[in-house]
Protein backbone atom coordinates (compact mmCIF):
# COMPACT_ATOMS: atom_id res chain seq x y z
CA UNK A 1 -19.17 -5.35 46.15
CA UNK A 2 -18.85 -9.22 46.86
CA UNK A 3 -17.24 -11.23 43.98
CA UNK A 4 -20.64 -13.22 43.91
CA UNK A 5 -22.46 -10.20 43.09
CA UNK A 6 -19.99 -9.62 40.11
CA UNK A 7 -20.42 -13.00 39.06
CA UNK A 8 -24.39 -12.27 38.94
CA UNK A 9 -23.93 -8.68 37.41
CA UNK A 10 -21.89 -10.17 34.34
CA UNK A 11 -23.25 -13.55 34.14
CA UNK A 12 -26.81 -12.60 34.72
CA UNK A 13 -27.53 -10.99 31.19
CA UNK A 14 -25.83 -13.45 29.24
CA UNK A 15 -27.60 -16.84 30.31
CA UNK A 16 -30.88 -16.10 28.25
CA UNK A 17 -27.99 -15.09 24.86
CA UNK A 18 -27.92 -18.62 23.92
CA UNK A 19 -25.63 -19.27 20.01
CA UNK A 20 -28.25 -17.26 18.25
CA UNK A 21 -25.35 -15.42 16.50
CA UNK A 22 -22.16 -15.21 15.56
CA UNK A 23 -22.17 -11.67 17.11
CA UNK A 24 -23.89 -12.62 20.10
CA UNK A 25 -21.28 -15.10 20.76
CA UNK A 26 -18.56 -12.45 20.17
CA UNK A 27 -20.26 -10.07 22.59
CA UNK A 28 -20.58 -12.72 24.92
CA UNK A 29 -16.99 -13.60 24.48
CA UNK A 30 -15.73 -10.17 24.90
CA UNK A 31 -17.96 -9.85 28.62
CA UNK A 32 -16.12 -13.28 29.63
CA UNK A 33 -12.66 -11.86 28.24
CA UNK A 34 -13.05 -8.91 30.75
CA UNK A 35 -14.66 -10.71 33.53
CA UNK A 36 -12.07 -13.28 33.43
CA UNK A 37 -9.33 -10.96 33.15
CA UNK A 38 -10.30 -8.53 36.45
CA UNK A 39 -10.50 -11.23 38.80
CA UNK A 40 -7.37 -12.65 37.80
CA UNK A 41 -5.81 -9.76 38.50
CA UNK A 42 -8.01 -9.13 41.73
CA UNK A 43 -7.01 -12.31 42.91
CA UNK A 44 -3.63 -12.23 42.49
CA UNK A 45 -3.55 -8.75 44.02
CA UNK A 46 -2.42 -6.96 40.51
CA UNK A 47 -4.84 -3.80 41.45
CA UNK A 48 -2.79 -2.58 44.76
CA UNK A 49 -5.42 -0.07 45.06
CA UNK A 50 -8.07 -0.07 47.78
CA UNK A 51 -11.58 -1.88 47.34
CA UNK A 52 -13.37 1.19 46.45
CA UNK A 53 -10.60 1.96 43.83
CA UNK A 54 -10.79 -1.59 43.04
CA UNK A 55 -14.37 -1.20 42.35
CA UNK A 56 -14.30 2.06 40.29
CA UNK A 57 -11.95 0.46 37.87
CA UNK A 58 -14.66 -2.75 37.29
CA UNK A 59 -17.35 -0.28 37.23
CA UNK A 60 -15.46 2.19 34.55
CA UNK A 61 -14.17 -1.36 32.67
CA UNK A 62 -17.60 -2.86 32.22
CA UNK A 63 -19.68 0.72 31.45
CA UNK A 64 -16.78 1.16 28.40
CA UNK A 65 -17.44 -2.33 27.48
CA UNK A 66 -21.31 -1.94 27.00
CA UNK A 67 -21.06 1.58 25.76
CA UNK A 68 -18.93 -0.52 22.81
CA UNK A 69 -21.22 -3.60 22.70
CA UNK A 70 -23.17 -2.31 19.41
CA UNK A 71 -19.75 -2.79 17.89
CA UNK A 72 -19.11 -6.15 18.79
C-alpha cells in the first residue's frame, strides 16, 4: 500500500467532519495523532520490519483506533 493511498484512507472520512463538536474534533485529533505518528516512524525507518509487516501493524493500529472511536 502506497503512502498516497494511506493519506486517502485516513484523510478521506474526515474532510466532510467539519468543528461540529467538541468530540468530533477529538476523534479527528486522535486519527491525525496516529496517522502522524506511523509515518514518522515509517519514514525514518523505526518499523525494521518488511512492507507487509509494515502494513499489518497500520492495518491492526487504525482497526483498534475505530473499534475505540465511540469513546473518543
Amino acid at each position: 500500500m502506497t503512502l498516497s493511498t494511506r493519506v486517502a484512507i485516513v484523510t478521506g472520512p474526515s474532510s466532510g467532519i467539519g468543528a461540529a463538536t467538541a468530540r468530533l474534533l477529538a476523534a479527528q485529533g486522535a486519527l491525525h495523532s496516529t496517522f502522524h505518528g506511523y509515518v514518522t516512524l515509517e519514514t525514518a525507518g523505526g518499523f525494521g520490519r518488511t512492507e507487509r509487516e509494515v502494513d499489518a501493524y497500520w492495518s491492526r493500529g487504525l482497526h483498534a483506533l475505530l473499534r475505540q472511536w465511540s469513546a473518543l
